[in-house]
PDB file of N, CA and C in Angstrom:
ATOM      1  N   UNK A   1      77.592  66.458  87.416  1.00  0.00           N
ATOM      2  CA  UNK A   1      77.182  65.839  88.650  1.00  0.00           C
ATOM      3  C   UNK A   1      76.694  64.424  88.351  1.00  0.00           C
ATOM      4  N   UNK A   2      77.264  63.517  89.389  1.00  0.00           N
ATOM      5  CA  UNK A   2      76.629  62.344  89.050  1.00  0.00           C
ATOM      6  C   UNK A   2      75.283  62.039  89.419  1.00  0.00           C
ATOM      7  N   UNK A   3      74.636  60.982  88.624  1.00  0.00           N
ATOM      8  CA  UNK A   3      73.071  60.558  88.579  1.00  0.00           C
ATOM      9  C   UNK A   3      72.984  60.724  90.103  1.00  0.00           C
ATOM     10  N   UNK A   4      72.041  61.322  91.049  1.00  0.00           N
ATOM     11  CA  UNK A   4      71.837  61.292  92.112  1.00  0.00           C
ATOM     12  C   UNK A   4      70.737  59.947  92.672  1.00  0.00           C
ATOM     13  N   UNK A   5      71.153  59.373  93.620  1.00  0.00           N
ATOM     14  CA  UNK A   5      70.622  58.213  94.307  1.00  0.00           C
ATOM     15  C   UNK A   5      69.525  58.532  95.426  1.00  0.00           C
ATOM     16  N   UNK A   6      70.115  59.912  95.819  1.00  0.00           N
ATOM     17  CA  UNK A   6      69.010  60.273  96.684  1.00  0.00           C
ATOM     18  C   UNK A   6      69.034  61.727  96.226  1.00  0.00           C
ATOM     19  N   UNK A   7      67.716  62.472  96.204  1.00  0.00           N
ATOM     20  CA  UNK A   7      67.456  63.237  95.712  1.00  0.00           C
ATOM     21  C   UNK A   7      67.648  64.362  96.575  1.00  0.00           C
ATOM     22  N   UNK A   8      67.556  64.008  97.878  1.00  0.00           N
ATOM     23  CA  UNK A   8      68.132  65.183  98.851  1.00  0.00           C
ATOM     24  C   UNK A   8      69.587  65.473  98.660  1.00  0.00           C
ATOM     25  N   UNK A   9      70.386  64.830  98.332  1.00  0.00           N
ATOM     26  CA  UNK A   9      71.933  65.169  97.902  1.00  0.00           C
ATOM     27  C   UNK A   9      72.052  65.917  96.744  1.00  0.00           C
ATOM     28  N   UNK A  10      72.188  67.207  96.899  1.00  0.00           N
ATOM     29  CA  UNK A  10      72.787  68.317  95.523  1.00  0.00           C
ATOM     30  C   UNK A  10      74.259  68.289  94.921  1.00  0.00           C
ATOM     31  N   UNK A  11      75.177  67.605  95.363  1.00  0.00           N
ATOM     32  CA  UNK A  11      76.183  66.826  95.068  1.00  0.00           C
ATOM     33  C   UNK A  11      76.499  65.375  95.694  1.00  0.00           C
ATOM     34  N   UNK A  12      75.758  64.961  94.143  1.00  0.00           N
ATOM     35  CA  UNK A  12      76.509  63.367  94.560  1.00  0.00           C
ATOM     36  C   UNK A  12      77.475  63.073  94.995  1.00  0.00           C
ATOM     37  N   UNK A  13      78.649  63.601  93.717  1.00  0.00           N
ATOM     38  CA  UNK A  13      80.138  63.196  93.904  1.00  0.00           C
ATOM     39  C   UNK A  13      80.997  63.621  95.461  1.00  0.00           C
ATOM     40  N   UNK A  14      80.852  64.656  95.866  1.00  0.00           N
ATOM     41  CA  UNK A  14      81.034  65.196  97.335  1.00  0.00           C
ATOM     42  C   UNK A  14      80.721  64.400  98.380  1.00  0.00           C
ATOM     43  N   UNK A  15      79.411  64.252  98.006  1.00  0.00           N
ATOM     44  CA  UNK A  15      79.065  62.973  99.283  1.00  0.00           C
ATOM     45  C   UNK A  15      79.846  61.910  98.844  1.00  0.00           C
ATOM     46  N   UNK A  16      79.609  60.920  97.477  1.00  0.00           N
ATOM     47  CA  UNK A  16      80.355  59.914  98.126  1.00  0.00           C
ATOM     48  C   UNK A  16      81.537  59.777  98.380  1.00  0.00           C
ATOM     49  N   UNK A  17      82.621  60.759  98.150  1.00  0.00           N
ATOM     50  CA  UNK A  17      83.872  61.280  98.465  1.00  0.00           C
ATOM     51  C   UNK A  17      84.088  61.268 100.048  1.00  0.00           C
ATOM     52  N   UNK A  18      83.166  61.899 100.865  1.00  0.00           N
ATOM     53  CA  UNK A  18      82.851  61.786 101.990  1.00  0.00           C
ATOM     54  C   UNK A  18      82.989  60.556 102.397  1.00  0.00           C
ATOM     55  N   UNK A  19      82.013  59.997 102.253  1.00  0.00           N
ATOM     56  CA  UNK A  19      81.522  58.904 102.284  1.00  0.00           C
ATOM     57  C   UNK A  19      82.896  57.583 102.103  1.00  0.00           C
ATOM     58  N   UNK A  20      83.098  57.588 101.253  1.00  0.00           N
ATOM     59  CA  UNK A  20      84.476  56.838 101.281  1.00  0.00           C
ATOM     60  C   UNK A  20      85.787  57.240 102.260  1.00  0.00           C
ATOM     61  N   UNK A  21      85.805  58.316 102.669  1.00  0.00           N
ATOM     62  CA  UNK A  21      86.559  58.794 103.814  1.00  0.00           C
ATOM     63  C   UNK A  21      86.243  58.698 104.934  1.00  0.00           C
ATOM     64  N   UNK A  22      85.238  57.921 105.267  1.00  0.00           N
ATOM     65  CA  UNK A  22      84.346  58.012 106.947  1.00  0.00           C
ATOM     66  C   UNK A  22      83.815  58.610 107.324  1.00  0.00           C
ATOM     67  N   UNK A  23      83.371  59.658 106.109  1.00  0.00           N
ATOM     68  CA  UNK A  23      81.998  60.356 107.288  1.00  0.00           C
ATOM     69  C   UNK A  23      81.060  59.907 107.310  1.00  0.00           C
ATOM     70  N   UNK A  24      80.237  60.097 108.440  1.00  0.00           N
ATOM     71  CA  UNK A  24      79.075  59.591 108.192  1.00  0.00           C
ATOM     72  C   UNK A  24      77.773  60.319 107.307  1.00  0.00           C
ATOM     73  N   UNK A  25      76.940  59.411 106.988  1.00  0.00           N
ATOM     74  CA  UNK A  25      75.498  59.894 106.032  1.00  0.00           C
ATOM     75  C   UNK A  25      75.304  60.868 106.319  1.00  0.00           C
ATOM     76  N   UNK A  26      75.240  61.633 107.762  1.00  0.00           N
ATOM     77  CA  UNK A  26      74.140  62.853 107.877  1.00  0.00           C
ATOM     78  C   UNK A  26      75.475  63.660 107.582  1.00  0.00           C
ATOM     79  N   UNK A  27      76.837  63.829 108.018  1.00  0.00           N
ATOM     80  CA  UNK A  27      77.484  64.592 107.892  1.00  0.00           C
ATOM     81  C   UNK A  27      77.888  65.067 106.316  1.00  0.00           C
ATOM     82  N   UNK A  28      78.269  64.004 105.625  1.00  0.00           N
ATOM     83  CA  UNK A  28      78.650  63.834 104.496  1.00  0.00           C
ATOM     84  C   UNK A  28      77.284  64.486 103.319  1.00  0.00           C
ATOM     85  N   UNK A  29      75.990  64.300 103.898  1.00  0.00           N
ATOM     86  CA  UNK A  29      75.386  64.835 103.140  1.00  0.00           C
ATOM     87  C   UNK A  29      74.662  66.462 103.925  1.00  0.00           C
ATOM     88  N   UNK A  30      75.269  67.476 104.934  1.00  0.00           N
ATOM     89  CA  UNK A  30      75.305  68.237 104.977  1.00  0.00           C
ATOM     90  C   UNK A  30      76.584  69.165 104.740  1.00  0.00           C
ATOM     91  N   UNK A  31      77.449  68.370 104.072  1.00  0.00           N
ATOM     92  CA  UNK A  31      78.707  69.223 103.333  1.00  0.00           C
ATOM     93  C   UNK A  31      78.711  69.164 101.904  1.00  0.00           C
ATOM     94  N   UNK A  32      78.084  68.294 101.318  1.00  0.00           N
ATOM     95  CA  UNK A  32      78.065  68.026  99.775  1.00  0.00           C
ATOM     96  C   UNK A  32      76.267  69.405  99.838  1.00  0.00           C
ATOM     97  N   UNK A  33      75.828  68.914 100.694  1.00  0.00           N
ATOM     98  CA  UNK A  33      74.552  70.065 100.077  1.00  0.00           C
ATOM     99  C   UNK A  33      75.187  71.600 101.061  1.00  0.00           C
ATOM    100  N   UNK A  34      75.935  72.093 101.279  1.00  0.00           N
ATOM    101  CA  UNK A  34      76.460  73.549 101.582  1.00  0.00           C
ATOM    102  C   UNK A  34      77.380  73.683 100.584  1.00  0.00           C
ATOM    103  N   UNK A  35      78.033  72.464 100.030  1.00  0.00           N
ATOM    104  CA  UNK A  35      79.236  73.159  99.026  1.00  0.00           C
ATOM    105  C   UNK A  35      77.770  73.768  97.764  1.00  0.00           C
ATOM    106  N   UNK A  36      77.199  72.891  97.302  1.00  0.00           N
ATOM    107  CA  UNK A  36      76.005  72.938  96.338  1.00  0.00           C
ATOM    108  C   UNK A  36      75.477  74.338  96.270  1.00  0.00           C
ATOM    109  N   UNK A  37      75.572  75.000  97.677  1.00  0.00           N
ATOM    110  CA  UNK A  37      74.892  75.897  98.103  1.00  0.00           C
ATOM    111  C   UNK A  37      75.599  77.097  97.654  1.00  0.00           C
ATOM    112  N   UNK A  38      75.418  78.355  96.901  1.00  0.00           N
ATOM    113  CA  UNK A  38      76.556  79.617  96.924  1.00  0.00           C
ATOM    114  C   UNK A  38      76.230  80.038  97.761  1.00  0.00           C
ATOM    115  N   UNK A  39      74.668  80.331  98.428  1.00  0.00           N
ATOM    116  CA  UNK A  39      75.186  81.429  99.420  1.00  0.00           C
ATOM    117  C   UNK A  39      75.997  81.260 100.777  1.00  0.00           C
ATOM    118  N   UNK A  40      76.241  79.375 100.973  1.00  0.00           N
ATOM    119  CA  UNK A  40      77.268  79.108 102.001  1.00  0.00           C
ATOM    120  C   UNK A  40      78.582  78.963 101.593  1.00  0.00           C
ATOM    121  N   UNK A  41      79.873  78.984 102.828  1.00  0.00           N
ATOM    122  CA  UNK A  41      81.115  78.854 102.456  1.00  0.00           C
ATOM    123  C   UNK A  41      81.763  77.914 102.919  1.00  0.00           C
ATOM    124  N   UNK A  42      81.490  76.522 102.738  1.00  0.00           N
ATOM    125  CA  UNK A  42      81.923  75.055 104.098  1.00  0.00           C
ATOM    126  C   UNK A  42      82.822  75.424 103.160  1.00  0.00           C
ATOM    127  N   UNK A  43      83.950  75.810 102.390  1.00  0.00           N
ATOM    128  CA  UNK A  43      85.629  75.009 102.192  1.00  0.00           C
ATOM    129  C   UNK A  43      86.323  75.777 102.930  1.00  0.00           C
ATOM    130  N   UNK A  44      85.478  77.270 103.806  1.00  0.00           N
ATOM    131  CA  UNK A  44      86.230  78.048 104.996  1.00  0.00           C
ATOM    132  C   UNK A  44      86.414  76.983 105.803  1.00  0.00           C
ATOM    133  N   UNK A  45      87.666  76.602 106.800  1.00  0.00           N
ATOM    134  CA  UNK A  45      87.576  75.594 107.718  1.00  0.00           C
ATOM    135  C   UNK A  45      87.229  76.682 109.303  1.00  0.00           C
ATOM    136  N   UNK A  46      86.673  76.004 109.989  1.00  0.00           N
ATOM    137  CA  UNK A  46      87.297  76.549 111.359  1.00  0.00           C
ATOM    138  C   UNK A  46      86.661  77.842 111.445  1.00  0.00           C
ATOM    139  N   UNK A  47      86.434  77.961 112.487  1.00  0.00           N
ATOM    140  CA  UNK A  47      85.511  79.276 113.255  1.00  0.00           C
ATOM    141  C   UNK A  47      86.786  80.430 113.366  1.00  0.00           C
ATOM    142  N   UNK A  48      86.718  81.606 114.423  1.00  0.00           N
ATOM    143  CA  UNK A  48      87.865  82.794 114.300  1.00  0.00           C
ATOM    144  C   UNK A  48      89.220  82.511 115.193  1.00  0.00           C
ATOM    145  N   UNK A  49      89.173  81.379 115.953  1.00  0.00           N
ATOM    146  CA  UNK A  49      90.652  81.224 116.379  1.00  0.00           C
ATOM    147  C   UNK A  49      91.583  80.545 115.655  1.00  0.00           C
ATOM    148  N   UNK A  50      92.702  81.182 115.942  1.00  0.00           N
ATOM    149  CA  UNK A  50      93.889  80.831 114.974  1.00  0.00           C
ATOM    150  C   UNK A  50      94.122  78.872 115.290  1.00  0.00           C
ATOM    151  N   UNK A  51      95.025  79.006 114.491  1.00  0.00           N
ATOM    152  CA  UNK A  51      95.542  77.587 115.062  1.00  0.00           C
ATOM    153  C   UNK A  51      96.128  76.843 116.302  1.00  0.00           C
ATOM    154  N   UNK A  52      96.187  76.006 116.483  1.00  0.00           N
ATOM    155  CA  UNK A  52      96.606  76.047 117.950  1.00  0.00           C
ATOM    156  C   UNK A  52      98.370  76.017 118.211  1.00  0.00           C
ATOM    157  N   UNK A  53      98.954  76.392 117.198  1.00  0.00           N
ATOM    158  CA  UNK A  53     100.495  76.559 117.023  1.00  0.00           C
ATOM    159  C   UNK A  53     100.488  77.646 117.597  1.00  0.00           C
ATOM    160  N   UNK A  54      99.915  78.989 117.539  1.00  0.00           N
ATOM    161  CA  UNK A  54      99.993  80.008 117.470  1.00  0.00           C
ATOM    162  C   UNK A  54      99.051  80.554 118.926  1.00  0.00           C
ATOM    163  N   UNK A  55      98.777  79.288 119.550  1.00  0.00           N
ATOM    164  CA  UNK A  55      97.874  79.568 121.170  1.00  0.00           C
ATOM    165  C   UNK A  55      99.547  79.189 122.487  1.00  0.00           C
ATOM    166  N   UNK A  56      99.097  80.141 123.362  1.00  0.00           N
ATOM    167  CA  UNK A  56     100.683  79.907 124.383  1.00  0.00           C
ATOM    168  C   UNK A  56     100.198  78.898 125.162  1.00  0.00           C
ATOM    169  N   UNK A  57     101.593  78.173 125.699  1.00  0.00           N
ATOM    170  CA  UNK A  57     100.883  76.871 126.266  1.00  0.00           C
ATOM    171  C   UNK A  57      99.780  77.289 127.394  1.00  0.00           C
ATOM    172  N   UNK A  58     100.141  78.287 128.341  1.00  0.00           N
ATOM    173  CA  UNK A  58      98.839  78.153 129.319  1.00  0.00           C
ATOM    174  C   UNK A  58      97.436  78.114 128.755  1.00  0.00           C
ATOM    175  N   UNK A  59      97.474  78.877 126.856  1.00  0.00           N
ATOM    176  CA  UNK A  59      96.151  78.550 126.893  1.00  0.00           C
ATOM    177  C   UNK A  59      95.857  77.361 126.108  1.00  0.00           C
ATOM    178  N   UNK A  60      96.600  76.942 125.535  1.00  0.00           N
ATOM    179  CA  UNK A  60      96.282  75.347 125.457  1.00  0.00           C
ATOM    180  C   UNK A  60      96.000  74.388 126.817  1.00  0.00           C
ATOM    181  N   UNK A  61      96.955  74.489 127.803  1.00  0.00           N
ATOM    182  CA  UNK A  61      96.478  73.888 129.128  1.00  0.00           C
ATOM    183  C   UNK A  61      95.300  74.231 129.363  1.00  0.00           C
ATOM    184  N   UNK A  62      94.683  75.204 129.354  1.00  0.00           N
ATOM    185  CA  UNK A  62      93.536  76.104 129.853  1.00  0.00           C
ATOM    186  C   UNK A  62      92.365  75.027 128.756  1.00  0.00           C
ATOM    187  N   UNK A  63      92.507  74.956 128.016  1.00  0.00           N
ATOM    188  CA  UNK A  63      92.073  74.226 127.019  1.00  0.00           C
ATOM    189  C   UNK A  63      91.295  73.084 127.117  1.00  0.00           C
ATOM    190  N   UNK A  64      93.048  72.196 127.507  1.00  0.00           N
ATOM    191  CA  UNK A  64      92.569  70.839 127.888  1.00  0.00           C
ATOM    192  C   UNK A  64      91.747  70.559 129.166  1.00  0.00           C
ATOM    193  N   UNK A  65      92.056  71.493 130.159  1.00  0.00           N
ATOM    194  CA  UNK A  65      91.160  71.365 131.568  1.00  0.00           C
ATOM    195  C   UNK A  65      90.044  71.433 130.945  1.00  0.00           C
ATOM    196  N   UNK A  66      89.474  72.351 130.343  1.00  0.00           N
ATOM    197  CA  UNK A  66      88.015  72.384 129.635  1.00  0.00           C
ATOM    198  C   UNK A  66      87.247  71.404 129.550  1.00  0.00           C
ATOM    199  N   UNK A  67      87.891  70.536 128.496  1.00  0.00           N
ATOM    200  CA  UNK A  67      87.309  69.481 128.136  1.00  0.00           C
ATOM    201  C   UNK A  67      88.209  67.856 128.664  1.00  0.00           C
ATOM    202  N   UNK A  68      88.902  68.260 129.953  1.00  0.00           N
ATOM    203  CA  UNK A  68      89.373  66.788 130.630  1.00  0.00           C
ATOM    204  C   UNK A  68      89.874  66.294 130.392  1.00  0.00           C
ATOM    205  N   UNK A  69      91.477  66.807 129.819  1.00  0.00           N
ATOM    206  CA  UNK A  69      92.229  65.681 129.125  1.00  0.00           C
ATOM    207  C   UNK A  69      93.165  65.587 130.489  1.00  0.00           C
ATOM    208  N   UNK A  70      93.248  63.933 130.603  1.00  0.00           N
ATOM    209  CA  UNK A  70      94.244  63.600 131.824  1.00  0.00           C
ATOM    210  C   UNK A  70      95.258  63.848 131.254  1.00  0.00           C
ATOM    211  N   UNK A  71      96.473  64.352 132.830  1.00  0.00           N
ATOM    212  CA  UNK A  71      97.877  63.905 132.302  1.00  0.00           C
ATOM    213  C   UNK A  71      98.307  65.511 131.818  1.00  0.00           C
ATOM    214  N   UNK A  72      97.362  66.557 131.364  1.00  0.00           N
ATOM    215  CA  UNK A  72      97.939  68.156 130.789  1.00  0.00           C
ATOM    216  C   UNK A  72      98.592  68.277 131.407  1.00  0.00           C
ATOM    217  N   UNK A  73      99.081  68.653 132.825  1.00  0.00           N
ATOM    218  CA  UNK A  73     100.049  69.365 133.842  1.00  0.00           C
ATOM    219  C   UNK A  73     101.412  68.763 133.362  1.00  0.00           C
ATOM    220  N   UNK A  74     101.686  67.885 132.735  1.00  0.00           N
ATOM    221  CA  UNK A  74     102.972  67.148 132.295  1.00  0.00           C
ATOM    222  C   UNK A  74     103.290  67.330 131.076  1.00  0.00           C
ATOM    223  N   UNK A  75     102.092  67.940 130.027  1.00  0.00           N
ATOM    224  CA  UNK A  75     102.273  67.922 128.961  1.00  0.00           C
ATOM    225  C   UNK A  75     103.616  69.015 128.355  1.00  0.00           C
ATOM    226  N   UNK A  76     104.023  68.893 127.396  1.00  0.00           N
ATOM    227  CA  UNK A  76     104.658  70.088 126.753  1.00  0.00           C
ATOM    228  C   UNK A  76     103.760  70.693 125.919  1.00  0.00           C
ATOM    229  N   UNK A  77     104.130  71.740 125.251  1.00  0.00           N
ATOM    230  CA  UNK A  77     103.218  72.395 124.436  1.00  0.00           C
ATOM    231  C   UNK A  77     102.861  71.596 123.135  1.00  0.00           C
ATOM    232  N   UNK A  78     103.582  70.908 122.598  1.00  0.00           N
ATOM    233  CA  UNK A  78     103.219  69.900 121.245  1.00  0.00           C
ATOM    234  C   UNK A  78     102.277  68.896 121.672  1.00  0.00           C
ATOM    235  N   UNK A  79     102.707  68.057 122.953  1.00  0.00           N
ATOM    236  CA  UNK A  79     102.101  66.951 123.368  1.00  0.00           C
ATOM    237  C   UNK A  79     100.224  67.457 123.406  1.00  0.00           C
ATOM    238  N   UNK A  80     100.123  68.851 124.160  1.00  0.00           N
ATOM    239  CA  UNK A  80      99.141  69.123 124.688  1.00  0.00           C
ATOM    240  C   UNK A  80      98.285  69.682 123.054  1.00  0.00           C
ATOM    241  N   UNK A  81      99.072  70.264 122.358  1.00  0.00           N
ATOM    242  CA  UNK A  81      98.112  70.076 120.605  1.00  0.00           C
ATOM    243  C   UNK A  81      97.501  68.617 120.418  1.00  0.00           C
ATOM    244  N   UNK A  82      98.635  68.303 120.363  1.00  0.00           N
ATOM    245  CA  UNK A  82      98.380  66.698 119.882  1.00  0.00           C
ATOM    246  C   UNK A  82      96.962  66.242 120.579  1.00  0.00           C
ATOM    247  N   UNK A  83      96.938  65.778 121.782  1.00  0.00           N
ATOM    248  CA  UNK A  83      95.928  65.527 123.030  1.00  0.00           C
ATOM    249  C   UNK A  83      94.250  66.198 122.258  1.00  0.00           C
ATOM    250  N   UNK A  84      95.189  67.338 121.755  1.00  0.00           N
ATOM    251  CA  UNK A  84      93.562  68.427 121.995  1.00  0.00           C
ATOM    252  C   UNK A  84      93.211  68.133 120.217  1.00  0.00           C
ATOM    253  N   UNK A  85      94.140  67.748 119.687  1.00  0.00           N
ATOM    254  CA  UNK A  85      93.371  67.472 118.152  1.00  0.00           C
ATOM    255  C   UNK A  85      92.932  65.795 118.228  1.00  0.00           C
ATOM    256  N   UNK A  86      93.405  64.971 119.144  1.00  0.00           N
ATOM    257  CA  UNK A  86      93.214  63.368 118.974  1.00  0.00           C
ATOM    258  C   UNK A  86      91.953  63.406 119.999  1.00  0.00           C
ATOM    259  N   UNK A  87      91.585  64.327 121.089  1.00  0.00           N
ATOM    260  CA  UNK A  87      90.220  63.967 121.873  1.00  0.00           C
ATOM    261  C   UNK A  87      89.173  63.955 121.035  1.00  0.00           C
TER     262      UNK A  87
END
């Protein structure tokens, strides 16, 4: 592990890895201190729904109404992934 700069960071190298990728400070240093961590599992991604390849378009539409993406009713099913991973 590298020399730590701040002592609240349990992996340096993680954070500034982060860190050089755009996350920000608070984020970047609550993923470098859960990887640090065994009894957590941050390299699981993603909560219990599948991917959204594998969601039918109504519930991707269903989706985007949720959270307001203009323009869904026109979408196709790719367009409306796309939409819902770029909001």
């Amino acid at each position: 592990m590298a020399k730590s700069q701040n002592p609240s960071i349990k992996d340096e190298d993680t954070y500034e890895s982060l860190r050089e990728d755009g996350a920000s400070k608070e984020k970047a240093a609550r993923i470098a201190n859960a990887q640090a961590n065994d009894s957590m599992k941050p390299s699981k991604k993603g909560g219990g729904n599948p991917p959204y390849e594998e969601w039918t378009r109504d519930d991707l539409y269903e989706r985007a109404q949720e959270i307001g993406i203009d323009g869904r009713s026109d979408m196709t099913k790719d367009e409306l992934i796309e939409a819902l991973r770029t909001h």
